[in-house]
C-alpha atoms as a PDB file:
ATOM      1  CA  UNK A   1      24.391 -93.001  12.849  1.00  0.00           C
ATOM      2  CA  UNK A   2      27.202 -94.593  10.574  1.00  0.00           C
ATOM      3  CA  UNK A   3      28.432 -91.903   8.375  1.00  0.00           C
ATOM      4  CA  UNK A   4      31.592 -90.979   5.865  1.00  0.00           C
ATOM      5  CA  UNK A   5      33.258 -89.513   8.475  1.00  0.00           C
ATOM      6  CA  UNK A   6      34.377 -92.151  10.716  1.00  0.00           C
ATOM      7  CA  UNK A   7      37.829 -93.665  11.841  1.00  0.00           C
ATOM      8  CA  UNK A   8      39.393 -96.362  12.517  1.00  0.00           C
ATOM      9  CA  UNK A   9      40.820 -97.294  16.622  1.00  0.00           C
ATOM     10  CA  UNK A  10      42.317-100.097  18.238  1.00  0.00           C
ATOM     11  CA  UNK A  11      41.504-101.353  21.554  1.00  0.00           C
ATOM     12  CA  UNK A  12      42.271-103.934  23.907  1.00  0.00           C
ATOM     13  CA  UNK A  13      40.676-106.429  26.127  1.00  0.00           C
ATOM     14  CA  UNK A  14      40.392-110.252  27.361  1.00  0.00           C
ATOM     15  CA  UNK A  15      39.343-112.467  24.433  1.00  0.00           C
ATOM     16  CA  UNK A  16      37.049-114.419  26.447  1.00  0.00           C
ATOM     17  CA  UNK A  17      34.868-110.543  27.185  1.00  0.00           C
ATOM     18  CA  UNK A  18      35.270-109.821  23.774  1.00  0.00           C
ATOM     19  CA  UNK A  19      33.639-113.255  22.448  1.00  0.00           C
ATOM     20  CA  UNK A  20      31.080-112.661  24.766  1.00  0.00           C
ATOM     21  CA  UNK A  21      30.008-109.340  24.002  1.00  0.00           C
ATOM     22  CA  UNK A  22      30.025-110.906  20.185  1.00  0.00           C
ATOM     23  CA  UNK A  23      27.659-112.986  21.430  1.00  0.00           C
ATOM     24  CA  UNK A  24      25.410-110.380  22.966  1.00  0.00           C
ATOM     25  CA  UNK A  25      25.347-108.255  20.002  1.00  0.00           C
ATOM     26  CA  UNK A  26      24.619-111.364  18.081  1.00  0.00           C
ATOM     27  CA  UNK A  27      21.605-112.248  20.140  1.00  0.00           C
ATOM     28  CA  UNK A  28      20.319-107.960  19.661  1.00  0.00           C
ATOM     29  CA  UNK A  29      21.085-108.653  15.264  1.00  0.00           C
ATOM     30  CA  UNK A  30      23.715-106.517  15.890  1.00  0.00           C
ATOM     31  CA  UNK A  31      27.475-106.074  15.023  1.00  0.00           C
ATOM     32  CA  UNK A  32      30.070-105.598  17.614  1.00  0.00           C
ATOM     33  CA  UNK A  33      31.069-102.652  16.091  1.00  0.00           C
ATOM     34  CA  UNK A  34      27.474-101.542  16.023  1.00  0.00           C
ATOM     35  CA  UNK A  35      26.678-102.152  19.387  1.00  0.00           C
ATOM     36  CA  UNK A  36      30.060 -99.972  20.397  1.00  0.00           C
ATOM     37  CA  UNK A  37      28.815 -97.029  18.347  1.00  0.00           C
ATOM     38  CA  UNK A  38      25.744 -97.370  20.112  1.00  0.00           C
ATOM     39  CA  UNK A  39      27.880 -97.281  23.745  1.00  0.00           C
ATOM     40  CA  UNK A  40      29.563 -94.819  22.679  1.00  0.00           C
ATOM     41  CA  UNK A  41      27.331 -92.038  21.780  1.00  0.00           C
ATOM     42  CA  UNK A  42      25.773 -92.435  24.857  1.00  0.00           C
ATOM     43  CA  UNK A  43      28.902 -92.361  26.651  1.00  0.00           C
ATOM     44  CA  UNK A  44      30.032 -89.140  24.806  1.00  0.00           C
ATOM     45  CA  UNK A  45      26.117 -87.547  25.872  1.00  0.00           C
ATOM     46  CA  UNK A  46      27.121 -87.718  29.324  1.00  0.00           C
ATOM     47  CA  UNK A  47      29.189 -84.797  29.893  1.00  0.00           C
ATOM     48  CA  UNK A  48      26.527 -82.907  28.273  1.00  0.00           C
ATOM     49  CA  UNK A  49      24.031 -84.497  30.711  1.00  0.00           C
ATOM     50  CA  UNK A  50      26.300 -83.475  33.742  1.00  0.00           C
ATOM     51  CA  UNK A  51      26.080 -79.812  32.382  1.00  0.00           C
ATOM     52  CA  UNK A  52      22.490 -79.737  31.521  1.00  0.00           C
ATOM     53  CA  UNK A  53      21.971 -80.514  35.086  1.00  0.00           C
ATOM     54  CA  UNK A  54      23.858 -77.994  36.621  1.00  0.00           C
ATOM     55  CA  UNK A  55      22.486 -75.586  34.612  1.00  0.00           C
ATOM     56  CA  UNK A  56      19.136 -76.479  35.802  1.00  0.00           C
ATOM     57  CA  UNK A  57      19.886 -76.823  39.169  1.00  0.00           C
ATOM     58  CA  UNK A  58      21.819 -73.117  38.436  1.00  0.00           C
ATOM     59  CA  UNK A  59      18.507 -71.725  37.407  1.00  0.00           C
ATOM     60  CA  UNK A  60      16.417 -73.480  40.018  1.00  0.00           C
ATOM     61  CA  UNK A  61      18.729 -71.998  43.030  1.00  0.00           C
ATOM     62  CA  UNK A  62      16.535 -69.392  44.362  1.00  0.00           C
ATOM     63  CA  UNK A  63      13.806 -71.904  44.937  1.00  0.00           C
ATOM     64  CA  UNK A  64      13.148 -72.432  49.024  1.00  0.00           C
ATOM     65  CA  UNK A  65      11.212 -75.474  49.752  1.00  0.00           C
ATOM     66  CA  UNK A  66      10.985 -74.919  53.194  1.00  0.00           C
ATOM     67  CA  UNK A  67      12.170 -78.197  55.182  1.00  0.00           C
ATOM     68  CA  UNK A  68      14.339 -79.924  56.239  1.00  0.00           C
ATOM     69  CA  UNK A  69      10.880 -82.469  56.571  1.00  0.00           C
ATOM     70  CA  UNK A  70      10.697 -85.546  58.415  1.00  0.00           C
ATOM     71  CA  UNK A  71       9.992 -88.675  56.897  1.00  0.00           C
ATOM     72  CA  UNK A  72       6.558 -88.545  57.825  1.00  0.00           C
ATOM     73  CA  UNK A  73       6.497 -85.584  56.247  1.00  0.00           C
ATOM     74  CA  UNK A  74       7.729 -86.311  53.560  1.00  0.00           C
ATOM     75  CA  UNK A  75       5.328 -89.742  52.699  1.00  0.00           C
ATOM     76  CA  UNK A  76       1.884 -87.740  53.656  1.00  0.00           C
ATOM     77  CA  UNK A  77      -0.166 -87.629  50.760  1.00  0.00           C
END
């Protein structure tokens, strides 16, 4: 989401990447810009997926599930 509070940065990479990601976005109706505000929210959501899944794996710690199973094991239905 594109909102009031937003600012301004400066980056650098090869011209030729940069043209092409232009064209990508172009071919998606797309800005660059918009398609690196896209990137990176979901970039930024990471860390929080890193610690949502420790969390869970926190709480799910006292679960045994026997094994170790072979791989036959493993694929019987």
């Amino acid at each position: 989401m594109y909102t009031a509070l937003v600012k301004n940065i400066t980056l650098s990479a090869d011209a030729d990447l940069i043209e092409k990601a232009r064209q990508v976005a172009k071919s998606e109706h797309k800005t660059l810009n918009a398609a690196f505000r896209e990137w990176l929210e979901s970039y930024s959501r990471r860390r929080g997926d890193v610690e949502a899944h420790r969390a869970l794996m926190e709480r799910l710690k006292h679960i045994d599930a026997g094994g170790p199973y072979t791989r036959d094991e493993m694929n019987e239905r």
